[in-house]
N, C-alpha and C. Protein backbone atom coordinates (compact mmCIF):
# COMPACT_ATOMS: atom_id res chain seq x y z
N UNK A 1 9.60 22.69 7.14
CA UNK A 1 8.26 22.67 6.61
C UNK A 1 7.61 24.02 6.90
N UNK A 2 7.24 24.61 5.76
CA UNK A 2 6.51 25.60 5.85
C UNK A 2 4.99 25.65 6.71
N UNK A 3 4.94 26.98 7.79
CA UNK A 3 3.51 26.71 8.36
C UNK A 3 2.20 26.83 7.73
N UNK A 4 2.60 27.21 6.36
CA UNK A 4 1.23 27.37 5.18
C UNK A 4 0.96 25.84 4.63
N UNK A 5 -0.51 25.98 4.55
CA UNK A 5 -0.88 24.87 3.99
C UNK A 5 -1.10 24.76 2.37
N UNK A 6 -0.51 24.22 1.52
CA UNK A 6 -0.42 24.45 0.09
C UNK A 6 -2.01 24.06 -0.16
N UNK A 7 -2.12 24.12 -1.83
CA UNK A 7 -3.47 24.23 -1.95
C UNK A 7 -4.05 22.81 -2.74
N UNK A 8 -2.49 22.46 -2.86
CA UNK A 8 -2.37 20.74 -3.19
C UNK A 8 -1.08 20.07 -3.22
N UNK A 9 -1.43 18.80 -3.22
CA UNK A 9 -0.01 17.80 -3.25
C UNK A 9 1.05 18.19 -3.67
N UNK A 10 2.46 18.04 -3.51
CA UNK A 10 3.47 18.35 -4.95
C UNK A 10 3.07 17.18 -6.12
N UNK A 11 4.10 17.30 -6.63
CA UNK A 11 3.70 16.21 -7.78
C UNK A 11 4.57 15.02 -7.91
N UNK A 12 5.51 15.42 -6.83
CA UNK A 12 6.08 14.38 -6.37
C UNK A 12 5.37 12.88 -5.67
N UNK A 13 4.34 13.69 -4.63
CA UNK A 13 3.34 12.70 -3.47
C UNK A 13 2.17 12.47 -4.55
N UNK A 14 2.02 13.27 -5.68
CA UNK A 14 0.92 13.12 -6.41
C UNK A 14 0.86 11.57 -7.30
N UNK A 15 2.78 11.54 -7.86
CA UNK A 15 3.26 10.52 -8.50
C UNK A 15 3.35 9.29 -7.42
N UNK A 16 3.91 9.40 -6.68
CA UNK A 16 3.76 8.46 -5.37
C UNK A 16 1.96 7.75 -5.44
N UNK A 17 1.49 8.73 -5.06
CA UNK A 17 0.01 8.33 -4.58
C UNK A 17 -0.68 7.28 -5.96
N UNK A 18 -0.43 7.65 -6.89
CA UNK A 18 -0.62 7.20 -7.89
C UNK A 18 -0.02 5.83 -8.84
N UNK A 19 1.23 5.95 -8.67
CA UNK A 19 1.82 4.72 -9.19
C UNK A 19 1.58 3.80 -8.03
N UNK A 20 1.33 4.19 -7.16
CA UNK A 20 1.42 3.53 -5.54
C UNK A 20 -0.19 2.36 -5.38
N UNK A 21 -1.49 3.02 -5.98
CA UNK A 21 -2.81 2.73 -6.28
C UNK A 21 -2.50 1.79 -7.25
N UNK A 22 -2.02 2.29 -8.65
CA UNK A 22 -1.66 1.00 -9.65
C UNK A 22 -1.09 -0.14 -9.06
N UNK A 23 0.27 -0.07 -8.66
CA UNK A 23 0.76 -0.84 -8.13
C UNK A 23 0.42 -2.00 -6.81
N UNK A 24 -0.30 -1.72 -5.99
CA UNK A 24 -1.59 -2.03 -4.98
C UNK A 24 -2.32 -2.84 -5.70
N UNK A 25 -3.29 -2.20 -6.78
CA UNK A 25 -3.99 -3.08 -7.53
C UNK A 25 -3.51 -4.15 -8.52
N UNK A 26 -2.38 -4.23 -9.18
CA UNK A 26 -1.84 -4.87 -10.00
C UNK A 26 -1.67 -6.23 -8.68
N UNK A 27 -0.90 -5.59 -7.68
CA UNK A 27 0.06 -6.52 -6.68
C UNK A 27 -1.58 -7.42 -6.06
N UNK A 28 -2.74 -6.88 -5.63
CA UNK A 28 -3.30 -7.21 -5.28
C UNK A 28 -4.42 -8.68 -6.37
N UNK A 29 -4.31 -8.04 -7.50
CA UNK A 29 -4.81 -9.09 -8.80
C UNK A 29 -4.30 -10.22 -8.67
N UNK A 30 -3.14 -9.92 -8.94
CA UNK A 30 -2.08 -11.11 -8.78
C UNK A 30 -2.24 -11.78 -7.94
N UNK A 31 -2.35 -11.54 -6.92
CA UNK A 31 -1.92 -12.52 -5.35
C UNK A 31 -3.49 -13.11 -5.65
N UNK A 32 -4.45 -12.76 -6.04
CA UNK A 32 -5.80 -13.24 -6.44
C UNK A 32 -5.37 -14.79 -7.08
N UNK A 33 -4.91 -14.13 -8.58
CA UNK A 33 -4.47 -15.25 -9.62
C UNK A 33 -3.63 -16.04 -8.97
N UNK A 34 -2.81 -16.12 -8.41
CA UNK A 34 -1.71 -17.02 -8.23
C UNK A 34 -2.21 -18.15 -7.10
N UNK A 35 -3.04 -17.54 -6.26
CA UNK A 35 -3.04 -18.47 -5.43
C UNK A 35 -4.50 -19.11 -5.83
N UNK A 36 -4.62 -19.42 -6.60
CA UNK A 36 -5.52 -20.20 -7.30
C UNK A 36 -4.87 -21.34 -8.69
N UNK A 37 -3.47 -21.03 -8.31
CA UNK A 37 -3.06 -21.82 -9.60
C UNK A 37 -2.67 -23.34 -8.73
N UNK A 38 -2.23 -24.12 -9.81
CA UNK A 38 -1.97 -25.46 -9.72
C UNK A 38 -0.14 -25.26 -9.36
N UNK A 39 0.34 -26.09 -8.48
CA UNK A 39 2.03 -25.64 -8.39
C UNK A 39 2.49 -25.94 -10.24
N UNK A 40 3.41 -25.19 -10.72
CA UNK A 40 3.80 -25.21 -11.86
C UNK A 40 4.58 -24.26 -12.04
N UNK A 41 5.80 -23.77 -13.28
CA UNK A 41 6.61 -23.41 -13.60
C UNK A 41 6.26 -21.76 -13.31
N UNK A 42 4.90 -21.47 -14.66
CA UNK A 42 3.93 -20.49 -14.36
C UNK A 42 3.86 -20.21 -12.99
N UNK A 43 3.04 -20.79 -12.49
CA UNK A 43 2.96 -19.84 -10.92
C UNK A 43 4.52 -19.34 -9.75
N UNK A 44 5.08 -20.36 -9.78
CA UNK A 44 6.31 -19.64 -9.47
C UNK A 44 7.32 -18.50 -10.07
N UNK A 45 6.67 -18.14 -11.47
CA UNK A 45 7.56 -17.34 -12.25
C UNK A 45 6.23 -15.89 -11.35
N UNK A 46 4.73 -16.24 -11.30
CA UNK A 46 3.98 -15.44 -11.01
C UNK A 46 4.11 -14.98 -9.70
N UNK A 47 4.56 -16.04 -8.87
CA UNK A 47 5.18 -15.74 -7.43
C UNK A 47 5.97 -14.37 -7.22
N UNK A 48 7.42 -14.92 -7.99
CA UNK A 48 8.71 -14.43 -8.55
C UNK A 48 8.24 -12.63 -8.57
N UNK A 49 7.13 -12.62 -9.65
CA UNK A 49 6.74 -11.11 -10.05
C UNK A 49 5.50 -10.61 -9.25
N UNK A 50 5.13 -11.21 -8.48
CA UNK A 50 4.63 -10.56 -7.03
C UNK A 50 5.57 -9.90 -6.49
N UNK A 51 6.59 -10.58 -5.57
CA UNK A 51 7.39 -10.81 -4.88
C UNK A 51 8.11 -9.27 -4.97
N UNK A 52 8.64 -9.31 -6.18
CA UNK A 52 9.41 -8.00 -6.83
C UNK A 52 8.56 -6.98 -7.11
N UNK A 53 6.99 -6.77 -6.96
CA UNK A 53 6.11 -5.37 -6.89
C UNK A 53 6.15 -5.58 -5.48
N UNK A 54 5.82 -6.66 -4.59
CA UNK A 54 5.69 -6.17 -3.43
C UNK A 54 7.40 -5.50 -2.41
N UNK A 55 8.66 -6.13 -3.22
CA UNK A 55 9.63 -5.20 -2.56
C UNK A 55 9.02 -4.33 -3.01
N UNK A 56 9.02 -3.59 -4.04
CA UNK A 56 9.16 -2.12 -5.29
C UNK A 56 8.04 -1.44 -4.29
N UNK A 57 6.75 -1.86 -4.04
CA UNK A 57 6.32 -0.81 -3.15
C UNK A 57 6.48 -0.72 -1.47
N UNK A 58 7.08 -1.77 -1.11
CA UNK A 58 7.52 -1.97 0.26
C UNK A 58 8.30 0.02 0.29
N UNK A 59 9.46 -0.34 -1.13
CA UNK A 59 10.38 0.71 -1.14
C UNK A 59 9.52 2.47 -1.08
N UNK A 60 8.76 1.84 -2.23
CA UNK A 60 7.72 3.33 -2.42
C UNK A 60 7.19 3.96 -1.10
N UNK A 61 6.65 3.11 -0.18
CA UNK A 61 6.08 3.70 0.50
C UNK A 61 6.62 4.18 1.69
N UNK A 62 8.01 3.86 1.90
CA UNK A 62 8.95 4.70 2.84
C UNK A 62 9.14 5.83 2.15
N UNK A 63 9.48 5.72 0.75
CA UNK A 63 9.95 7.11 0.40
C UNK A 63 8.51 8.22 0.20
N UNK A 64 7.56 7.56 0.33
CA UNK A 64 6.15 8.27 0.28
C UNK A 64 5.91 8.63 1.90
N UNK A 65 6.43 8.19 2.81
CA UNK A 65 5.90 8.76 3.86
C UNK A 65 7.41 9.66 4.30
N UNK A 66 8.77 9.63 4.05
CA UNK A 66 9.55 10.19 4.24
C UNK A 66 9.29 11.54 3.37
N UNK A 67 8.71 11.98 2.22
CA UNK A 67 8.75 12.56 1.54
C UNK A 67 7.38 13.35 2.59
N UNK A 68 6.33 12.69 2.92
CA UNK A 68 5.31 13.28 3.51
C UNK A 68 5.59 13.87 4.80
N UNK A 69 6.81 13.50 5.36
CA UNK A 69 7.26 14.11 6.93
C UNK A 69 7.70 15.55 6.49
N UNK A 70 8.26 15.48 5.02
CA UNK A 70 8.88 17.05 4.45
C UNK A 70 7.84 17.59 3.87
N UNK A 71 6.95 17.54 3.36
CA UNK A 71 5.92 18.75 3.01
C UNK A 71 4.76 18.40 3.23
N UNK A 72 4.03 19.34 3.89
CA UNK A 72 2.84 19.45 4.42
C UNK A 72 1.92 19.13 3.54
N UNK A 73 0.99 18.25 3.65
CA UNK A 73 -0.33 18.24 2.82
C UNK A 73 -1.11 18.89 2.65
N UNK A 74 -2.15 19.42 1.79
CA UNK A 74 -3.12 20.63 2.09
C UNK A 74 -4.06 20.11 3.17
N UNK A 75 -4.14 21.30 3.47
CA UNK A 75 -5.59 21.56 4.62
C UNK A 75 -6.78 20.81 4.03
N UNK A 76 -7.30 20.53 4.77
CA UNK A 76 -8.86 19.76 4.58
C UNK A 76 -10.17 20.82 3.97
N UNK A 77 -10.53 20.60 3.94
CA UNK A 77 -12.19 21.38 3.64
C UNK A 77 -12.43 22.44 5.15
N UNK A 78 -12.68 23.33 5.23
CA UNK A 78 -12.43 24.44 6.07
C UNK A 78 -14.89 23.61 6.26
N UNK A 79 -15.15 23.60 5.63
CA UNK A 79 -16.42 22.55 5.59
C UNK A 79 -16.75 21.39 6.48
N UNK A 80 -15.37 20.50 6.46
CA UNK A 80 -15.08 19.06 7.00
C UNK A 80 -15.43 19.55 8.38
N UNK A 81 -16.05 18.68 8.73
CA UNK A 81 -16.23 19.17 10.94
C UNK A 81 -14.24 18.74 11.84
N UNK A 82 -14.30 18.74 12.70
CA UNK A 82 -13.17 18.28 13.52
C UNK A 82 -13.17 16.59 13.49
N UNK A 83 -14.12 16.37 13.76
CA UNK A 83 -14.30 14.65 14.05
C UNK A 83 -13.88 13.97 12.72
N UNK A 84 -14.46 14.57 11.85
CA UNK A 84 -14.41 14.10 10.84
C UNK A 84 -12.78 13.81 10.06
N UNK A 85 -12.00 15.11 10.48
CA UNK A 85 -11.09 15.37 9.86
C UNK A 85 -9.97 14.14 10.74
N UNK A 86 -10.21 14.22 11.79
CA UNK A 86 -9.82 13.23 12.99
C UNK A 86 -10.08 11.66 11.70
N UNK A 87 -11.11 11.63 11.18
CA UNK A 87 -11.46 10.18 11.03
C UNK A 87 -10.21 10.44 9.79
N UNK A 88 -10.36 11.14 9.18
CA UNK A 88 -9.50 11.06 7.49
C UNK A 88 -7.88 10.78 7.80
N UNK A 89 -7.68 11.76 9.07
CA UNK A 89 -6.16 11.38 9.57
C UNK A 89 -5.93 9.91 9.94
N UNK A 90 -6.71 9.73 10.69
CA UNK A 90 -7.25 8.15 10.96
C UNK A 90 -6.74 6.86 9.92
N UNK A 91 -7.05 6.91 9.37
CA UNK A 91 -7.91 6.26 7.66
C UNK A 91 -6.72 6.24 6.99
N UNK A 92 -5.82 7.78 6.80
CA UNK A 92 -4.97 7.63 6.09
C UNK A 92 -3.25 7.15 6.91
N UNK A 93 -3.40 6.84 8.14
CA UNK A 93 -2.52 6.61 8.76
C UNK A 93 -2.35 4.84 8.63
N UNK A 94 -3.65 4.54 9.00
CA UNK A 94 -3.93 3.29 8.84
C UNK A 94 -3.57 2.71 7.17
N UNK A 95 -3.75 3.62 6.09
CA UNK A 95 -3.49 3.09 5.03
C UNK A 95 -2.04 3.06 4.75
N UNK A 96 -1.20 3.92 5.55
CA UNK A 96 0.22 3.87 5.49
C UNK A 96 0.71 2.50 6.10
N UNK A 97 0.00 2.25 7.30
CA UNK A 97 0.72 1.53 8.24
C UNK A 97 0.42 -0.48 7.41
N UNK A 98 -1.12 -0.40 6.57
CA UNK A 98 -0.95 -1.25 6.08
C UNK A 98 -0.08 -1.59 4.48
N UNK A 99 0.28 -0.15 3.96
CA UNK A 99 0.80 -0.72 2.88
C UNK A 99 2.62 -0.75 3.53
N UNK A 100 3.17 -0.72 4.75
CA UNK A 100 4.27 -0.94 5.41
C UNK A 100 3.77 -2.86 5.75
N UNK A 101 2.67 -3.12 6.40
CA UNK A 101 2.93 -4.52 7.08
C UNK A 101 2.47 -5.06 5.85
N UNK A 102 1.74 -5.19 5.14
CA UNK A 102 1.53 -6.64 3.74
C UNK A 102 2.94 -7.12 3.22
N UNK A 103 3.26 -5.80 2.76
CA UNK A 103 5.00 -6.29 2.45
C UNK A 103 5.69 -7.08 3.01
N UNK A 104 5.89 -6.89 4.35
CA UNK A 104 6.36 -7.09 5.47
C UNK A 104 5.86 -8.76 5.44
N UNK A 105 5.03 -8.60 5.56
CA UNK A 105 4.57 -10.04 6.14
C UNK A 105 4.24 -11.37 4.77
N UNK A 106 4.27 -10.39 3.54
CA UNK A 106 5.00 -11.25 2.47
C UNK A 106 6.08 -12.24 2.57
N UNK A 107 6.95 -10.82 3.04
CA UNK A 107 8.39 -11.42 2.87
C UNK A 107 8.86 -12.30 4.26
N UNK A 108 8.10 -12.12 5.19
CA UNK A 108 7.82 -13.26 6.34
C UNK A 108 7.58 -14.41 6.11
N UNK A 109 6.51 -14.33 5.08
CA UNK A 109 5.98 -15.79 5.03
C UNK A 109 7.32 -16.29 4.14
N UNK A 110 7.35 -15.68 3.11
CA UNK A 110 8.61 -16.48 1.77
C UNK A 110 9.91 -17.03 2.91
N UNK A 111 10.31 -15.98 3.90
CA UNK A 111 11.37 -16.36 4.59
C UNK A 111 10.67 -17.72 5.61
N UNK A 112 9.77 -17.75 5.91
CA UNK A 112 9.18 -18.89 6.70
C UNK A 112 9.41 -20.26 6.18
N UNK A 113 8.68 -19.83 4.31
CA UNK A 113 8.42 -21.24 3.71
C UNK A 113 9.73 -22.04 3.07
N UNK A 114 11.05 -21.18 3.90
CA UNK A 114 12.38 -21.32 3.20
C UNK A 114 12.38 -21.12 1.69
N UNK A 115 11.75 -19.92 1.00
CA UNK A 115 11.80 -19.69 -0.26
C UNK A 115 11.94 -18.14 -0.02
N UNK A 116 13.34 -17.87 -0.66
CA UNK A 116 14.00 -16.60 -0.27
C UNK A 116 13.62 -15.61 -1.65
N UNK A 117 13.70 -14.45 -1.49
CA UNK A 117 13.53 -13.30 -1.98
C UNK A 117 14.33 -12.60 -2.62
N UNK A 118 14.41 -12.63 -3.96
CA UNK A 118 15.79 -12.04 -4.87
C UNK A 118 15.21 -10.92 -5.72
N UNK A 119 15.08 -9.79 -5.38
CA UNK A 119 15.10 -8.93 -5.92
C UNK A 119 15.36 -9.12 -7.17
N UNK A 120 14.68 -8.68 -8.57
CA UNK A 120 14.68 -9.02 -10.11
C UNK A 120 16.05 -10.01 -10.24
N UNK A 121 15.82 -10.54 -9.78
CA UNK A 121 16.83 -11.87 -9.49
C UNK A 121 18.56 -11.36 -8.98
N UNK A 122 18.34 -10.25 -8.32
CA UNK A 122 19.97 -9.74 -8.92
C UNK A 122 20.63 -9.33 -7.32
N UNK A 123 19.51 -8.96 -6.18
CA UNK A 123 19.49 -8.50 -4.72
C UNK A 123 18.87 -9.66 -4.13
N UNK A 124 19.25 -10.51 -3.59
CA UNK A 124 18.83 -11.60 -2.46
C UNK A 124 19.00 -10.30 -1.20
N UNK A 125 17.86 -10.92 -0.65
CA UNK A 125 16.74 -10.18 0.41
C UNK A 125 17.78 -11.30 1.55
N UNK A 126 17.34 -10.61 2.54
CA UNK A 126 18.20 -11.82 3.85
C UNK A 126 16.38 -12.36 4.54
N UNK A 127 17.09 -13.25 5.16
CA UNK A 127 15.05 -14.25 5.19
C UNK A 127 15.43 -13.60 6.68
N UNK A 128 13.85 -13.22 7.03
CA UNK A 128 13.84 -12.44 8.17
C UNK A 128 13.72 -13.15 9.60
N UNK A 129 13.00 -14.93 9.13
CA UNK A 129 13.25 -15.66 9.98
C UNK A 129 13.76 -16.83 9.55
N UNK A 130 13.74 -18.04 10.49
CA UNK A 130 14.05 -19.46 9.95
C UNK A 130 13.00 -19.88 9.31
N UNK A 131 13.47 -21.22 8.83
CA UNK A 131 12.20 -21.69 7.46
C UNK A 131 11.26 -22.50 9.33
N UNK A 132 10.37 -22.37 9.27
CA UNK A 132 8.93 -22.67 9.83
C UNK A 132 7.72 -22.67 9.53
N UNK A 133 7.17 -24.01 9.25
CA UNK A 133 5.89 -24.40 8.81
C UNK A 133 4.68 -23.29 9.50
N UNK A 134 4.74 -23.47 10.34
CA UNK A 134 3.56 -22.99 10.98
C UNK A 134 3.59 -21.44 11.33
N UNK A 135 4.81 -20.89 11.43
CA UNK A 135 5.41 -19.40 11.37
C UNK A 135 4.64 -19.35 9.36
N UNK A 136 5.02 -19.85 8.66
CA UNK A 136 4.81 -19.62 6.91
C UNK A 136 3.21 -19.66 7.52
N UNK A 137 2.14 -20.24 7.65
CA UNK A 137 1.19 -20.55 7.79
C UNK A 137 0.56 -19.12 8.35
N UNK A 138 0.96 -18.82 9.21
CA UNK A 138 0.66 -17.52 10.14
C UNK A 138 1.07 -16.64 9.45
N UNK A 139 2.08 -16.16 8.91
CA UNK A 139 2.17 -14.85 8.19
C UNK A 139 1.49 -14.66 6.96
N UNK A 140 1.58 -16.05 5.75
CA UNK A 140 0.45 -16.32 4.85
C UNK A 140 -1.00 -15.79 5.47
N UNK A 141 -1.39 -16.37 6.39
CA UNK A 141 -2.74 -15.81 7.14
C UNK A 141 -2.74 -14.26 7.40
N UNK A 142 -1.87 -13.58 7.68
CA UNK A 142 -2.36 -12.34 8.36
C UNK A 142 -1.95 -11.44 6.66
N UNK A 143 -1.17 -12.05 5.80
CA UNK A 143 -0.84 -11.18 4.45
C UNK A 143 -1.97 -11.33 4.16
N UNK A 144 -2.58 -12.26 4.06
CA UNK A 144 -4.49 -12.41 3.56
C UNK A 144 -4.96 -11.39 3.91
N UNK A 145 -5.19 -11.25 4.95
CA UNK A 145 -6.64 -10.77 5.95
C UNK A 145 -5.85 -8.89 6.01
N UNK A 146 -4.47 -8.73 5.64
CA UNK A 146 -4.15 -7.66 5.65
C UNK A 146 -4.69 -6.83 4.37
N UNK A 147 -4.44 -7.84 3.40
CA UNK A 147 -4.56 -7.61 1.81
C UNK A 147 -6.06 -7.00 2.34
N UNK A 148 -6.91 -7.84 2.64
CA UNK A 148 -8.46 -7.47 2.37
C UNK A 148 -9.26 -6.07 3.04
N UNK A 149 -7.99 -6.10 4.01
CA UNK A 149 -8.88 -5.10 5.10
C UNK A 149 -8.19 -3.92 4.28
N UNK A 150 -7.20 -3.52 3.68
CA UNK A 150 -6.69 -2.61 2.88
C UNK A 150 -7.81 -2.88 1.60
N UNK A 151 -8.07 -3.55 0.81
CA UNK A 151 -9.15 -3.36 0.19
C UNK A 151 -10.45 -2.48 0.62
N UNK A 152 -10.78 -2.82 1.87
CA UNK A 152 -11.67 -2.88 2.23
C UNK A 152 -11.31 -0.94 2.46
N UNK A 153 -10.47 -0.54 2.94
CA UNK A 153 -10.12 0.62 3.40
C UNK A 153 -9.96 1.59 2.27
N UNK A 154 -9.06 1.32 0.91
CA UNK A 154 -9.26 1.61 -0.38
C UNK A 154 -10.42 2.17 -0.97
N UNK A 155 -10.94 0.89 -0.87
CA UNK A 155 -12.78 1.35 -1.24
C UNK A 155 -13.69 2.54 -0.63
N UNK A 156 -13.45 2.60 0.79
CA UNK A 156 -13.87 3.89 1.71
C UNK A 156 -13.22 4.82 0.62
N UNK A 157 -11.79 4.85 1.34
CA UNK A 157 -11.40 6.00 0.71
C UNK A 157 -11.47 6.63 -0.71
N UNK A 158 -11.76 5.76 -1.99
CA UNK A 158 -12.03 5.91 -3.07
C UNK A 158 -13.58 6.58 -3.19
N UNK A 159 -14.74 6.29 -2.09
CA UNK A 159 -15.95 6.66 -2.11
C UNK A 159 -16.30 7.49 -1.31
N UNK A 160 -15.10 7.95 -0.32
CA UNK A 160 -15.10 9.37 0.36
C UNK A 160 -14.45 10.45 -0.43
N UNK A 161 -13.83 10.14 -1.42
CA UNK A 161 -13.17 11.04 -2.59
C UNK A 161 -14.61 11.17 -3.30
N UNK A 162 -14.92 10.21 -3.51
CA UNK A 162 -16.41 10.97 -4.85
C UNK A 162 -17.45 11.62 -4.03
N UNK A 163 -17.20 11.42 -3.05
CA UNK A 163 -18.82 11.58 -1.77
C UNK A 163 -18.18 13.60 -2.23
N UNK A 164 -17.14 13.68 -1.51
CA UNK A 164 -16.28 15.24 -1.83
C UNK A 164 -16.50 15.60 -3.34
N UNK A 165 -16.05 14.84 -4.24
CA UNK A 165 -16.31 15.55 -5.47
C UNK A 165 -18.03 15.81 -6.02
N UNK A 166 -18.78 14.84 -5.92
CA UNK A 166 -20.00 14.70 -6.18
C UNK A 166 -21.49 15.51 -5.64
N UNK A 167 -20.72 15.32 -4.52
CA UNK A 167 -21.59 15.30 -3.46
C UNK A 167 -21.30 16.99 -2.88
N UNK A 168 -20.55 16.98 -1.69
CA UNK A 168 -20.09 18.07 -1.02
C UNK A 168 -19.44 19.09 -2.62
N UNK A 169 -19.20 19.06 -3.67
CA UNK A 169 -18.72 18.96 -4.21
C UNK A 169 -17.16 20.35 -3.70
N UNK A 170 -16.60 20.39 -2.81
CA UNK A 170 -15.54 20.76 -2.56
C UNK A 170 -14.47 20.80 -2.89
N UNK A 171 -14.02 20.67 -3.99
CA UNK A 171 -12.92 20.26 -5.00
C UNK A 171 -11.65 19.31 -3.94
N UNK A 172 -12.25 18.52 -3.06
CA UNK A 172 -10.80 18.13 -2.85
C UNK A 172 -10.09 17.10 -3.54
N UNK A 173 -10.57 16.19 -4.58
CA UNK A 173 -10.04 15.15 -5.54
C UNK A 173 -9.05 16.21 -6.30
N UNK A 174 -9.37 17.55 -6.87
CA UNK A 174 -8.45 18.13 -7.21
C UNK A 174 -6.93 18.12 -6.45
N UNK A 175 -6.83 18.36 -5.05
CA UNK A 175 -5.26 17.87 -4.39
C UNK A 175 -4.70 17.05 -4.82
N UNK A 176 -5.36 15.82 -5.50
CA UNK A 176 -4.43 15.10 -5.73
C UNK A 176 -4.46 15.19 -7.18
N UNK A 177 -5.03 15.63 -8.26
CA UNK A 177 -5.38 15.50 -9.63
C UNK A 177 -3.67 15.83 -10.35
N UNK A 178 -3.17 14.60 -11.11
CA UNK A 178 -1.50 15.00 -11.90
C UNK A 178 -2.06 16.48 -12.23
């Protein structure tokens, strides 16, 4: 890794960052819709295509942070104070670490509720534990409350991007702009 700080993303982390947001939101709609349905053919096919965005970005986001250990991100706003920049490292560590555990604890619960995980039907997943009621119950619970607080973290970060563009107007939404 070079000790220069580029002046934005490649377009590699750019594509990452991006299909990665779609995908988040699509995965996140869904888990909305579905668990509001009645048991039926439908919702298990809707399960099914959760299931398979949440491997697909389980996958993304190793190769998004492996890809991020090899090239440096740009520098911050030479503007931004220290504390501050502290909070953004913060923020965005935390957003790594939750789009690693939702997945995670997806595929916990499915392995809990003895309903296993087949990749576009073609890769059976190995169940990470035994089938357990109350283990399914608990990981269902914390995929919730994970989902939301990543919402909740999303939203910051989506309104600390405009606060920079708008506001400070510092071009840093440009770093990431395709």
């Amino acid at each position: 890794m070079s000790s220069r700080s580029p002046a934005k993303f490649t377009p590699v982390a750019i594509g990452l960052h991006w299909i990665m947001a779609a995908g988040l939101t699509i995965a996140f709609g869904v888990g909305q819709y579905m668990s509001g349905l009645e048991l039926s053919p439908w919702k298990l096919k809707i399960y099914t295509w959760h299931k398979w965005l949440g491997v697909t970005l389980f996958l993304l986001v190793w190769m998004r942070m492996a890809w991020r250990s090899t090239h440096r991100p740009p520098a911050l706003p030479a503007t931004m104070s220290r504390q501050l920049q502290k909070v953004t490292e913060i923020a965005h560590w935390a957003l790594y670490i939750l789009m690693v555990l939702i997945p995670l604890t997806g595929w916990l619960h499915s392995s809990a509720a003895g309903v296993s995980v087949v990749y576009f039907n073609l890769l059976p997943l190995p169940n990470l534990v035994p089938k357990d009621k109350s283990l399914s119950h608990l990981f269902e619970t914390l995929h919730q409350a994970l989902n939301w607080t990543l919402l909740v973290l999303v939203l910051g970060h989506v309104a600390a991007a405009f606060k920079h563009q708008f506001v400070d107007r510092d071009q840093l939404m440009a770093r990431m702009r395709p």
